[in-house]
Protein backbone atom coordinates (compact mmCIF):
# COMPACT_ATOMS: atom_id res chain seq x y z
CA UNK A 1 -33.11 11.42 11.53
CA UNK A 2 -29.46 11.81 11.02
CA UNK A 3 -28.15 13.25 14.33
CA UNK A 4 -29.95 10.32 15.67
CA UNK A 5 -26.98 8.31 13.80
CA UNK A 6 -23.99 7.10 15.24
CA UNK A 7 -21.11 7.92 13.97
CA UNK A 8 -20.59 4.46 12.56
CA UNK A 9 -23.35 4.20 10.85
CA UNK A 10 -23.44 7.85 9.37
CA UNK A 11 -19.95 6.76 7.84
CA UNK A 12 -21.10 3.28 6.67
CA UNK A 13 -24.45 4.82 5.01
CA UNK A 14 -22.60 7.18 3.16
CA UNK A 15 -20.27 5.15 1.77
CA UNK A 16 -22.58 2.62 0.08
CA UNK A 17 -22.43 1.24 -3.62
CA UNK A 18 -19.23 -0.94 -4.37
CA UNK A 19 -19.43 -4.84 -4.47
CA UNK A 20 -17.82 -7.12 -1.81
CA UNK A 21 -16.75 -9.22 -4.24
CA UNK A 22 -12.76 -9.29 -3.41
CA UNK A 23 -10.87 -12.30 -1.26
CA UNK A 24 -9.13 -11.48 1.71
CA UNK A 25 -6.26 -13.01 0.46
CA UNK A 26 -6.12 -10.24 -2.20
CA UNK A 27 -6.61 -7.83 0.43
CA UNK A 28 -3.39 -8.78 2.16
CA UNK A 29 -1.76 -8.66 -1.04
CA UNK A 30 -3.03 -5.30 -1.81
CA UNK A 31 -0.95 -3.75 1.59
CA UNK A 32 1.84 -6.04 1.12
CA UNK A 33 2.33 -5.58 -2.81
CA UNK A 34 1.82 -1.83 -2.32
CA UNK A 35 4.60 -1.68 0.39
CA UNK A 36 7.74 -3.89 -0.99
CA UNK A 37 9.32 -2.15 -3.24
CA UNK A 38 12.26 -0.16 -4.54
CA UNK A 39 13.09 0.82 -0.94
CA UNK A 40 13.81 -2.60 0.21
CA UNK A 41 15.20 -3.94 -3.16
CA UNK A 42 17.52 -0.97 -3.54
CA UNK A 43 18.08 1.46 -0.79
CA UNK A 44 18.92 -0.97 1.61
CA UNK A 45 22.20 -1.11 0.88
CA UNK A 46 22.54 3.02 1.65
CA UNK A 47 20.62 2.30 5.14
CA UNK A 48 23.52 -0.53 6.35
CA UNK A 49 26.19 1.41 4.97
CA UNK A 50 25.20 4.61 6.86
CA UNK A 51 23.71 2.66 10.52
CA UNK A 52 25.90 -0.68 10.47
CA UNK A 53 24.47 -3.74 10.32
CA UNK A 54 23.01 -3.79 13.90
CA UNK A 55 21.86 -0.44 13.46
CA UNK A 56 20.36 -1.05 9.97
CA UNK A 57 18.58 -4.38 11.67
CA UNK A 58 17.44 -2.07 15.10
CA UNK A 59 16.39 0.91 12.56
CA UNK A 60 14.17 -1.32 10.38
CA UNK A 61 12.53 -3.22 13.47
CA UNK A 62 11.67 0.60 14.83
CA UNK A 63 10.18 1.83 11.34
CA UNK A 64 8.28 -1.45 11.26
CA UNK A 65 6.85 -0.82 15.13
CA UNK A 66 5.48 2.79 13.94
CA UNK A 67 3.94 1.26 11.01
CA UNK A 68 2.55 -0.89 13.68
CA UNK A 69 1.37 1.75 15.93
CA UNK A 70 -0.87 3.55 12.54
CA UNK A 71 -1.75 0.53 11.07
CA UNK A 72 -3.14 -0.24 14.78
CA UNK A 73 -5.07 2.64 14.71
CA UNK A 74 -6.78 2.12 11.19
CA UNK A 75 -7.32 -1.57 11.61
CA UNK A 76 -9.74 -0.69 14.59
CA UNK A 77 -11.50 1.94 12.50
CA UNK A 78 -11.67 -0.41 9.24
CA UNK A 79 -13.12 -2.96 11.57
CA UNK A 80 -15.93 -0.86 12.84
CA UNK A 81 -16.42 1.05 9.58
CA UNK A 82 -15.16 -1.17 7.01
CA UNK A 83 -15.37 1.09 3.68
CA UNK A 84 -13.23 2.36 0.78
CA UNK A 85 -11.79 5.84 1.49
CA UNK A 86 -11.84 4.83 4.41
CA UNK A 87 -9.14 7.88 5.87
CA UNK A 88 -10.67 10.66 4.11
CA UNK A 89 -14.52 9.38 5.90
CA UNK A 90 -12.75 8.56 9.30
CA UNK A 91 -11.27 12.36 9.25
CA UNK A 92 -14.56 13.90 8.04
CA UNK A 93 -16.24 12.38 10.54
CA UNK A 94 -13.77 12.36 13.22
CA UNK A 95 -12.32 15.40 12.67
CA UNK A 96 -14.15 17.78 10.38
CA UNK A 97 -15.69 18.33 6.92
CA UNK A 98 -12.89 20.35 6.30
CA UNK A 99 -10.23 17.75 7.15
CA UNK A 100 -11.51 15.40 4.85
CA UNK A 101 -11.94 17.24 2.12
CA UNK A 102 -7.57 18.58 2.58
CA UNK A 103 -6.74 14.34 3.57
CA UNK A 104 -8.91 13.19 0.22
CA UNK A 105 -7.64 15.58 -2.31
CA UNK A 106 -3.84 15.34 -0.90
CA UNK A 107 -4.47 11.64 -0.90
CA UNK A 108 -5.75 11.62 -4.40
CA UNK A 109 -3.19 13.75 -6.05
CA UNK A 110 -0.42 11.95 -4.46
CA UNK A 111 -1.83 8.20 -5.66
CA UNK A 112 -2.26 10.02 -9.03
CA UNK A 113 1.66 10.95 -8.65
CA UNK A 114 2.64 7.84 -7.77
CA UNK A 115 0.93 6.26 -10.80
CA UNK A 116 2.72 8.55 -13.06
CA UNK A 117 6.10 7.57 -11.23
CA UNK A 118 5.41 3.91 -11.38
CA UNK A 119 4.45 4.01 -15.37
CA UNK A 120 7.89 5.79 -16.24
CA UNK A 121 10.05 3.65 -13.69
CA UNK A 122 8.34 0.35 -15.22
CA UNK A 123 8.96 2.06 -18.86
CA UNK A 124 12.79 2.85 -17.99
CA UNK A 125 13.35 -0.89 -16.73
CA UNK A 126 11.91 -2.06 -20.18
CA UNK A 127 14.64 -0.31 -22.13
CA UNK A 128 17.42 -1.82 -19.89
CA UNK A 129 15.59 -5.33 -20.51
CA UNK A 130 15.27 -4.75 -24.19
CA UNK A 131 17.50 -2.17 -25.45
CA UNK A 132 16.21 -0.26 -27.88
CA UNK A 133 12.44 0.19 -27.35
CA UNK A 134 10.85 4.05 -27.30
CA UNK A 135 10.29 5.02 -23.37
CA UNK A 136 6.34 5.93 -24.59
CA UNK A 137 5.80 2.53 -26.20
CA UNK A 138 5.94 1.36 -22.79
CA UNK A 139 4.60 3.75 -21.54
CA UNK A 140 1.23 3.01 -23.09
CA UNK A 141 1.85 -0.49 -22.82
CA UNK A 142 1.57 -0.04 -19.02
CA UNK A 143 -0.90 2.57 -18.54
CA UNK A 144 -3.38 0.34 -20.88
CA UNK A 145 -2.04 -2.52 -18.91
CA UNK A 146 -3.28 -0.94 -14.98
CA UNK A 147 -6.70 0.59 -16.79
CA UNK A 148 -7.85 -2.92 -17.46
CA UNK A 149 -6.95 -4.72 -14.99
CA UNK A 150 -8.80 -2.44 -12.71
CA UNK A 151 -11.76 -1.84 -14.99
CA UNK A 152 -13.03 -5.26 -14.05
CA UNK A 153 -14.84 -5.87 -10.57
CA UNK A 154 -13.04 -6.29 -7.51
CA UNK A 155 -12.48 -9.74 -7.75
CA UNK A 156 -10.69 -9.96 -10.96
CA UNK A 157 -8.19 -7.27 -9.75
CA UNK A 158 -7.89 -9.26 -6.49
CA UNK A 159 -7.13 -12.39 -8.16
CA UNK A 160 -4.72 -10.60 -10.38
CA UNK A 161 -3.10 -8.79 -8.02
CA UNK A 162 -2.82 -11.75 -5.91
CA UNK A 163 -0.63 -13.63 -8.47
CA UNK A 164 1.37 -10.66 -9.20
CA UNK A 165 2.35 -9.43 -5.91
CA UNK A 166 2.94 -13.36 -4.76
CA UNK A 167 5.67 -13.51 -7.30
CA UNK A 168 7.48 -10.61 -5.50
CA UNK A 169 7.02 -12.61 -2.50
CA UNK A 170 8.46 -15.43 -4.15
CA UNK A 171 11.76 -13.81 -5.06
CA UNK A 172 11.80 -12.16 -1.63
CA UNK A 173 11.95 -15.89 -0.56
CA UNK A 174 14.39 -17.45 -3.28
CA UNK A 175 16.68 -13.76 -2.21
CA UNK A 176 16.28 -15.37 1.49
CA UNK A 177 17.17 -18.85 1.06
CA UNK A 178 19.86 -18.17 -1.51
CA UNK A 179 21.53 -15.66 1.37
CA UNK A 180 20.73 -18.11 4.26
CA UNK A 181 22.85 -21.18 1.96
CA UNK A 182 25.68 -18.51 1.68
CA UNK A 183 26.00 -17.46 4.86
CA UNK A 184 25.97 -21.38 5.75
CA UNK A 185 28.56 -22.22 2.90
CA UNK A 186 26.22 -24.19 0.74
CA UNK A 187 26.28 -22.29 -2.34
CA UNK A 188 30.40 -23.49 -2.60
CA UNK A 189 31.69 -20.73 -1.36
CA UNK A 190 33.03 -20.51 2.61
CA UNK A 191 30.65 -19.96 4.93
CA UNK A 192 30.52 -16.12 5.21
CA UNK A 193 28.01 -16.82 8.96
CA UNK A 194 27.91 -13.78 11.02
CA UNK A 195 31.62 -12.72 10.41
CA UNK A 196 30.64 -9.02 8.92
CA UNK A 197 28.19 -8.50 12.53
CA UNK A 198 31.46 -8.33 14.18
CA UNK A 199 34.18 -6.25 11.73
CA UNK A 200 34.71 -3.09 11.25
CA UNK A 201 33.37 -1.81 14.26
CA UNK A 202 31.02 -4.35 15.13
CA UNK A 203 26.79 -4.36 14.94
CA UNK A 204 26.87 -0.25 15.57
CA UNK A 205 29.98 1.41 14.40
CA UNK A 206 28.11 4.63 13.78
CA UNK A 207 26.09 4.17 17.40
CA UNK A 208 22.96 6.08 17.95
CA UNK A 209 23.73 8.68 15.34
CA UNK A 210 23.97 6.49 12.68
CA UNK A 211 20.65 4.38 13.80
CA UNK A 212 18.73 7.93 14.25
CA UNK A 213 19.95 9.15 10.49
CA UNK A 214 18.03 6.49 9.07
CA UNK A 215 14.97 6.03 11.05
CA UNK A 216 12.84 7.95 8.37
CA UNK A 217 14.75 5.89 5.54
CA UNK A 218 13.85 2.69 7.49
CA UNK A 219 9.91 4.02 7.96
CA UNK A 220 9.28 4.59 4.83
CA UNK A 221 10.24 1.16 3.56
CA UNK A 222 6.42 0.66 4.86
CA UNK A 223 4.91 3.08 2.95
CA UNK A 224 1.83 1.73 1.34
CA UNK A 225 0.82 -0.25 4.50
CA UNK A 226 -2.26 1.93 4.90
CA UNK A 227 -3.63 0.56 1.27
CA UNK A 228 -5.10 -2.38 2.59
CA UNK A 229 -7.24 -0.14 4.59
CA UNK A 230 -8.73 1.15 0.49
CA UNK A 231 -10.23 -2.87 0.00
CA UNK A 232 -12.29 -2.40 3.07
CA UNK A 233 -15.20 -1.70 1.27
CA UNK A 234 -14.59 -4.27 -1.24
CA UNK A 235 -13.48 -7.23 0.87
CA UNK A 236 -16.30 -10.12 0.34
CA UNK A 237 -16.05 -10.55 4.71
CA UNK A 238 -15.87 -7.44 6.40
CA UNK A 239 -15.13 -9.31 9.95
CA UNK A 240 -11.88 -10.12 8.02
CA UNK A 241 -10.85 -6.54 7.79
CA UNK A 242 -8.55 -6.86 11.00
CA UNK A 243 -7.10 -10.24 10.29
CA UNK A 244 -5.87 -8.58 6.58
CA UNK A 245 -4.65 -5.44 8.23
CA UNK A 246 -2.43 -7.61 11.18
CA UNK A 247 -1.37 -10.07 8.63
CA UNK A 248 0.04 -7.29 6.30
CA UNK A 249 2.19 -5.31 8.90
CA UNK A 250 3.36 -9.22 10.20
CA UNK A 251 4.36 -10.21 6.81
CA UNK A 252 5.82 -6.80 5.99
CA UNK A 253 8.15 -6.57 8.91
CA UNK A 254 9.07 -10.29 8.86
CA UNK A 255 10.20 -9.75 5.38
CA UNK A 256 11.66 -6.60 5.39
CA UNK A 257 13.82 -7.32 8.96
CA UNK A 258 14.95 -10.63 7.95
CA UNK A 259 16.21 -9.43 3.94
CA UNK A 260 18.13 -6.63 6.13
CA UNK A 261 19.98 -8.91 8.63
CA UNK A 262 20.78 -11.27 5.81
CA UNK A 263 21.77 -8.69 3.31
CA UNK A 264 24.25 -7.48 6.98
CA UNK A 265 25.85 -10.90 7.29
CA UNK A 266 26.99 -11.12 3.64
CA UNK A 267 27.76 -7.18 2.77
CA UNK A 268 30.28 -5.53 4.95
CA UNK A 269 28.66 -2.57 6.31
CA UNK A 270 31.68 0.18 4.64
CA UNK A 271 31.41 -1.55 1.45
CA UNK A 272 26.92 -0.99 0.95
CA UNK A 273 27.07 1.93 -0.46
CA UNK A 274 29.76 1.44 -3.22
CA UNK A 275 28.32 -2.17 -4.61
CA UNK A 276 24.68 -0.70 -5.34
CA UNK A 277 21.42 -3.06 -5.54
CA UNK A 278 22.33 -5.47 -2.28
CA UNK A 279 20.24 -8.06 -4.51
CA UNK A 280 22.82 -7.64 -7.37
CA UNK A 281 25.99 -8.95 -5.02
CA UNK A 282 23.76 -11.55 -3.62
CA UNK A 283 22.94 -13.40 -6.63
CA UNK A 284 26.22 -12.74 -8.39
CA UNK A 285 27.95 -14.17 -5.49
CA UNK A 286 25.64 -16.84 -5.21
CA UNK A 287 26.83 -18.02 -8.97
CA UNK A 288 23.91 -15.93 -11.21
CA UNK A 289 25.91 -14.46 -13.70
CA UNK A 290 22.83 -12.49 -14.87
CA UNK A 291 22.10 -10.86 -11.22
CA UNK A 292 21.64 -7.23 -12.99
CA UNK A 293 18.62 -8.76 -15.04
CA UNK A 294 17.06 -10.60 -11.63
CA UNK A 295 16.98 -7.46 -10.28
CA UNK A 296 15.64 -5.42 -13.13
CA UNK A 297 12.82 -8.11 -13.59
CA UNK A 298 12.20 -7.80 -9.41
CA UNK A 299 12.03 -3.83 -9.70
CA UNK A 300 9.85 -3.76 -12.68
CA UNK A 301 7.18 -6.85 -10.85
CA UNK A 302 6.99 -3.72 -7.83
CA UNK A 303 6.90 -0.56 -10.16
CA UNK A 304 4.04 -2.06 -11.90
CA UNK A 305 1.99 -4.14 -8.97
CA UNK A 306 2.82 -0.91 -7.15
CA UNK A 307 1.18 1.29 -9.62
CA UNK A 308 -1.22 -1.27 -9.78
CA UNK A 309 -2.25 -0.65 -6.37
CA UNK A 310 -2.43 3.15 -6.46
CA UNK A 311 -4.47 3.02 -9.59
CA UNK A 312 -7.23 0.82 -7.43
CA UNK A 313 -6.83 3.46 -4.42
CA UNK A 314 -6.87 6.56 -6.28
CA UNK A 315 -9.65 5.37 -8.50
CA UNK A 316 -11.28 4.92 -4.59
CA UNK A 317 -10.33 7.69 -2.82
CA UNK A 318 -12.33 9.79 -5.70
CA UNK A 319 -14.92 7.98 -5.71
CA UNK A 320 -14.92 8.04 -1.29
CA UNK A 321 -15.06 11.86 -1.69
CA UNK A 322 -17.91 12.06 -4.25
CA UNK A 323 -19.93 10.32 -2.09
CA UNK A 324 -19.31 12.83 0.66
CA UNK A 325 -20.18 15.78 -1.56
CA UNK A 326 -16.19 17.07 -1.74
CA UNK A 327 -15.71 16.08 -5.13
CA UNK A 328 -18.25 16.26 -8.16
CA UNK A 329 -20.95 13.73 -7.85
CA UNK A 330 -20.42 12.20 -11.36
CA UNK A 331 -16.98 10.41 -9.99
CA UNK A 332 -19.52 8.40 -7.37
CA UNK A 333 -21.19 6.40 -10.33
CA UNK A 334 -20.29 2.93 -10.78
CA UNK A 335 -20.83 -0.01 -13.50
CA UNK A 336 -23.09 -3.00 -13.28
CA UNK A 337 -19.76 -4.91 -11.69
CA UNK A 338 -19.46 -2.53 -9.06
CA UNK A 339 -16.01 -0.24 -10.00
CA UNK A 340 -16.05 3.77 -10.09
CA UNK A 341 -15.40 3.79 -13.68
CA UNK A 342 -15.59 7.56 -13.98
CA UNK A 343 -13.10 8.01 -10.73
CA UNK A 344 -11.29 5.44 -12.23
CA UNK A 345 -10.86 6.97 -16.10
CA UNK A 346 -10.06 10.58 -14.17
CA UNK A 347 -7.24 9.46 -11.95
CA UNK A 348 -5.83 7.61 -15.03
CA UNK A 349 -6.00 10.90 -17.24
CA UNK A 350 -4.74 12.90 -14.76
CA UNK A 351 -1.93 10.01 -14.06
CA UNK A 352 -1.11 10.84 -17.79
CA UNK A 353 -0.86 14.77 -17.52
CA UNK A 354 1.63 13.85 -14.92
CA UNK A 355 3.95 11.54 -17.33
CA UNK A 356 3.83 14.46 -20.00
CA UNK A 357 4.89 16.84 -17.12
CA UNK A 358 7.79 14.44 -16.11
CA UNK A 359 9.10 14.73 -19.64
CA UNK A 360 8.13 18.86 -20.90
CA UNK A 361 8.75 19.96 -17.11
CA UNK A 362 10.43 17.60 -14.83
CA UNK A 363 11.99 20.65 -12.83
CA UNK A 364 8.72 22.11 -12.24
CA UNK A 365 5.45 20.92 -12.00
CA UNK A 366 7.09 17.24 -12.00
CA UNK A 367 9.33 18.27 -9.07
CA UNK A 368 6.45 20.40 -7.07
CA UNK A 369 4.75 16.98 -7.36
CA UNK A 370 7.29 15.15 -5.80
CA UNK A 371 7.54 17.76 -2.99
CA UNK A 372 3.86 17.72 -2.58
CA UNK A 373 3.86 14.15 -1.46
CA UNK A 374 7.08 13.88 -0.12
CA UNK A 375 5.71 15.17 3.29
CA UNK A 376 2.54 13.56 3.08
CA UNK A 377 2.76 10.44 4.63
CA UNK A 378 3.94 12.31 8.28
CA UNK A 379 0.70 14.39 8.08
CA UNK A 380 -1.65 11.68 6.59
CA UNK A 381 -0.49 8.89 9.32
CA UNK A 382 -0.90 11.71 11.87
CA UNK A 383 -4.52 12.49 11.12
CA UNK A 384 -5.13 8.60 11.42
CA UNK A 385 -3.93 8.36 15.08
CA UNK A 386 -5.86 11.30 15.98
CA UNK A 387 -9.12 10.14 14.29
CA UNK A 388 -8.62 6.74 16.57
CA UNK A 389 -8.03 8.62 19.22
CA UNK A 390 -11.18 10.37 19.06
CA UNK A 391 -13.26 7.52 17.08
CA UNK A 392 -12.94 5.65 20.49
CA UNK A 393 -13.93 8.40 22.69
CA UNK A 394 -17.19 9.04 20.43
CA UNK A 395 -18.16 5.11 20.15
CA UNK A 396 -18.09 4.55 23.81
CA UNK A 397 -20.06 8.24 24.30
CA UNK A 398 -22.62 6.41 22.06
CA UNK A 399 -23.08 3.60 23.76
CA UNK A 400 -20.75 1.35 21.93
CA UNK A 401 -19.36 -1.46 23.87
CA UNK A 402 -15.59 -2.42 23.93
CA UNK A 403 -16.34 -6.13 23.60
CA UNK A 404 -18.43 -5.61 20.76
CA UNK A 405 -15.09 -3.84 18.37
CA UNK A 406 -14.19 -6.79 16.07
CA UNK A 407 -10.47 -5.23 16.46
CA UNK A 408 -9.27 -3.31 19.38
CA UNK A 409 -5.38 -1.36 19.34
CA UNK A 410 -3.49 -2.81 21.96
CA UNK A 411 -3.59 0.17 24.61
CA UNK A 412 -6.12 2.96 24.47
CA UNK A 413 -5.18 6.06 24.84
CA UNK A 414 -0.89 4.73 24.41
CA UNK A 415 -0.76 3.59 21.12
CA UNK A 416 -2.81 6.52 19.12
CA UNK A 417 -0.39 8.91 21.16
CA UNK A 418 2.26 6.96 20.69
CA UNK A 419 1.92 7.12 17.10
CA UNK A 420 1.36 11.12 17.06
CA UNK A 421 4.79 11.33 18.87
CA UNK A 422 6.66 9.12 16.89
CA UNK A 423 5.29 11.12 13.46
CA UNK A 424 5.96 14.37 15.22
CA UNK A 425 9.54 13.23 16.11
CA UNK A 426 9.75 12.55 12.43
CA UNK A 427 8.87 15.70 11.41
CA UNK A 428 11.44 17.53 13.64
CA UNK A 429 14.17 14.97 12.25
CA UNK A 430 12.83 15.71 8.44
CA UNK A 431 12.96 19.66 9.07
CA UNK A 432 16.85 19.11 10.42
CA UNK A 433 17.97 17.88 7.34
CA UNK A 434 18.06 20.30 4.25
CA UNK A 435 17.72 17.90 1.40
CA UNK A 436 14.02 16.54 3.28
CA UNK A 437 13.17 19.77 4.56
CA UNK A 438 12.41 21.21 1.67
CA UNK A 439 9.29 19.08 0.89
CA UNK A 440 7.59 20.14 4.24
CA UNK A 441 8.64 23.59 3.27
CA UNK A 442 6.37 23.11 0.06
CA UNK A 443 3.78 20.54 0.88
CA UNK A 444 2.74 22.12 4.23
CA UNK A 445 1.40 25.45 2.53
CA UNK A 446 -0.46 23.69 0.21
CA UNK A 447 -2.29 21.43 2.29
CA UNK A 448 -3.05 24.76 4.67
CA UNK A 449 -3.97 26.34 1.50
CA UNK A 450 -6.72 23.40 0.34
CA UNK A 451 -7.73 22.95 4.74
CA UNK A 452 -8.34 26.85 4.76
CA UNK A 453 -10.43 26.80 1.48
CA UNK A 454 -11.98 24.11 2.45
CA UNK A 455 -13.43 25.57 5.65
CA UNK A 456 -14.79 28.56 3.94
CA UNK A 457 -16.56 26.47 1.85
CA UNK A 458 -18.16 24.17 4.06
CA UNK A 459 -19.34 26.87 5.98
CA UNK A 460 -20.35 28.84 3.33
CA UNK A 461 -22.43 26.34 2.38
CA UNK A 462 -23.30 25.34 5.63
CA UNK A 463 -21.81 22.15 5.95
CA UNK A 464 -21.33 21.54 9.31
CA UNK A 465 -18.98 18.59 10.96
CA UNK A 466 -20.87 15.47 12.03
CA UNK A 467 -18.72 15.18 15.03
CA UNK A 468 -19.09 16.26 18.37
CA UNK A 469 -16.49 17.88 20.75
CA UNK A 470 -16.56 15.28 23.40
């Protein structure tokens, strides 16, 4: 009876068992909390000083168009097949047993990370904020602090998260309006208006060199986009899976482009890199003599809604892979509200043997870690192009009809290869630069390592890919 499935519906019946209990508001939140972060709030600064303001502007607005291109890809898969996991069942199905099992356990591991580097940057703000306090007292604090929220169903980590991640948004806004009244003169100052666009060089005193340097810098300031694809299985209306996924990467780039191009009008470009947090000399100048505690109290609201994120996702992907046989079948239970509880209390632990490694063996297992992630996203955003690229060739060789996809990329077969490009390109540019190379140097064996092992065991024990190669 199986091979009589389509591939939609072999994906959607094994991925049964969680609640659609959360609001699609949340959703959005969940992609848009998980993405703003430290690389907005503090690296901007380092991207004008080494593109220009123009370029720093043109760099962001090309980061933000790949993000588009994936996010394309998985919001017409998350329509179709709207379930948590969601890349590690599109690639086993799509691509291979084998692949799913290497994009799930990379996936997992690096949420887990994440967690752990979440915890201990939310921990370090505290003792800035209250000087003083033990670095494990909030550490506890915190982890105790994600563990419950997301031990509740869907909905009450939704509504939380909503609130949470809204009052990021809100500062984005006040950072916005409070740049927007200095560059107009408002604030008592003179109007600063578009005077720093033009010195110095002008919009692109480093040209096409300096633009190119930063592309990755500028990409990864999306980052996290792909987490509102985790809710999918959650959300309470499924049809709304495309409208959260186009809302996210709209609200995402709108933000993100616009902070830039005001934080360009009011810093001069040669003077970024020296004057730190671009938030800091914004507020300071804007009359806020306590600017440096804004901005702690803005970086600790996305360390901890951040780590609040991964915890859901990791606690997700787990459970995904349970219930596709590549992880043990124990992480697929669930309580009477509907959350992986035993997913959920593993990532956490293993979260926590992560913290202790930070602090016996930062330059070690901490550090492989960190290198085991850092090339991640390249590969993971990859595979979700290809499996797009291929989910559409299988649907319509089942008898799928175009007009029937409740979200459809803009240009099949251009965007999916558009995307593979771009991430290839990215790749090349990482592996030029010494300081980035070295985390494809380490992350790329391992993930051979797990796809290799992987493949002798599924055919070992004779698991054999659902797709076809059509």
């Amino acid at each position: 009876m199986n091979e009589k499935r389509t591939s939609v519906e072999r994906v959607m019946a094994a991925s049964t068992g969680l609640k659609r209990t959360m609001k699609t508001k949340a959703a959005i939140m969940v992609g848009v909390g998980s993405t703003i972060g430290t690389g907005l709030f503090l690296s901007s600064g380092d991207v004008i000083s080494s593109a220009g303001p123009g370029g720093a502007i043109v760099a962001y607005l090309i980061g933000g168009f790949i993000a588009w291109l994936m996010t394309s890809c998985l919001g017409e898969m998350s329509a179709a097949m709207p379930v948590s996991g969601s890349l590690q069942a599109y690639s086993t199905e799509f691509i291979g047993p084998a692949m799913g099992f290497t994009i799930g356990w990379v996936n997992w591991i690096g949420a887990a990370a994440t967690i752990t580097a979440q915890i201990v940057a939310a921990a370090i703000i505290m003792q800035d904020i209250i000087p003083g306090t033990p670095t494990w007292l909030w550490i506890v604090v915190f982890s105790l602090l994600l563990f419950g929220v997301n031990f509740f169903n869907a909905k009450a980590f939704g509504n939380i998260s909503f609130w949470v991640s809204s009052l990021k948004m809100i500062l984005v806004v006040v950072f916005i309006i409070i740049g927007i009244a200095m560059m107009l003169g408002v604030t008592g100052g003179g109007a600063v208006g578009l005077s720093n666009y033009t010195r110095n060089g002008g919009l692109f005193p480093m040209g096409i060199a300096g633009i190119g340097a930063v592309i990755l810098t500028s990409f990864y300031a999306y980052a996290g986009t792909e987490m509102v694809a985790s809710t999918a299985g959650e959300i309470e209306n499924e049809k709304d899976m495309p409208k959260a996924i186009n809302l996210t990467i709209i609200i995402l780039i709108a933000a993100t482009v616009l902070s830039i191009a005001i934080v360009a009008a009011l810093l001069p470009w040669n003077q970024a890199s020296v004057l730190g947090s671009p938030f800091v000399y914004v507020f300071r100048n804007a009359g806020l003599k306590s600017a440096a505690l804004v901005v702690n109290v803005i970086v600790l609201t996305s360390a901890l809604t951040s780590g609040n994120y991964f915890v859901y996702a990791c606690s997700r992907y787990l459970w995904s892979m349970a219930k596709f046989h590549q992880a043990p079948k124990i992480c697929a239970k669930t309580s009477k509200s509907g959350v992986p509880v035993v997913a959920l209390t593993i990532s956490m632990l293993f979260a926590m043997v992560g913290i202790i490694a930070e602090f016996v063996a930062q330059d070690t297992v901490y550090l492989f870690l960190v290198y085991f992630i850092g090339g991640g996203n390249i590969f993971m955003y990859s595979v979700i192009c290809i499996c797009q690229y291929r989910f559409r060739k299988r649907y319509l060789a089942e008898g799928g009809r175009l007009e029937d996809l409740n979200f459809k990329v803009a240009s099949y077969p251009l965007v999916p290869i558009l995307g593979v490009l771009a991430f290839a390109a990215m790749l090349v540019v990482t592996l030029l630069d010494p300081s980035e190379a070295v985390a494809i140097y380490v992350c790329a064996p391992c993930y051979l390592a797990i796809y290799i092992v992987s493949r002798i065991y599924t055919k070992k024990k004779g698991v054999a890919a659902a797709n076809l190669d059509i």
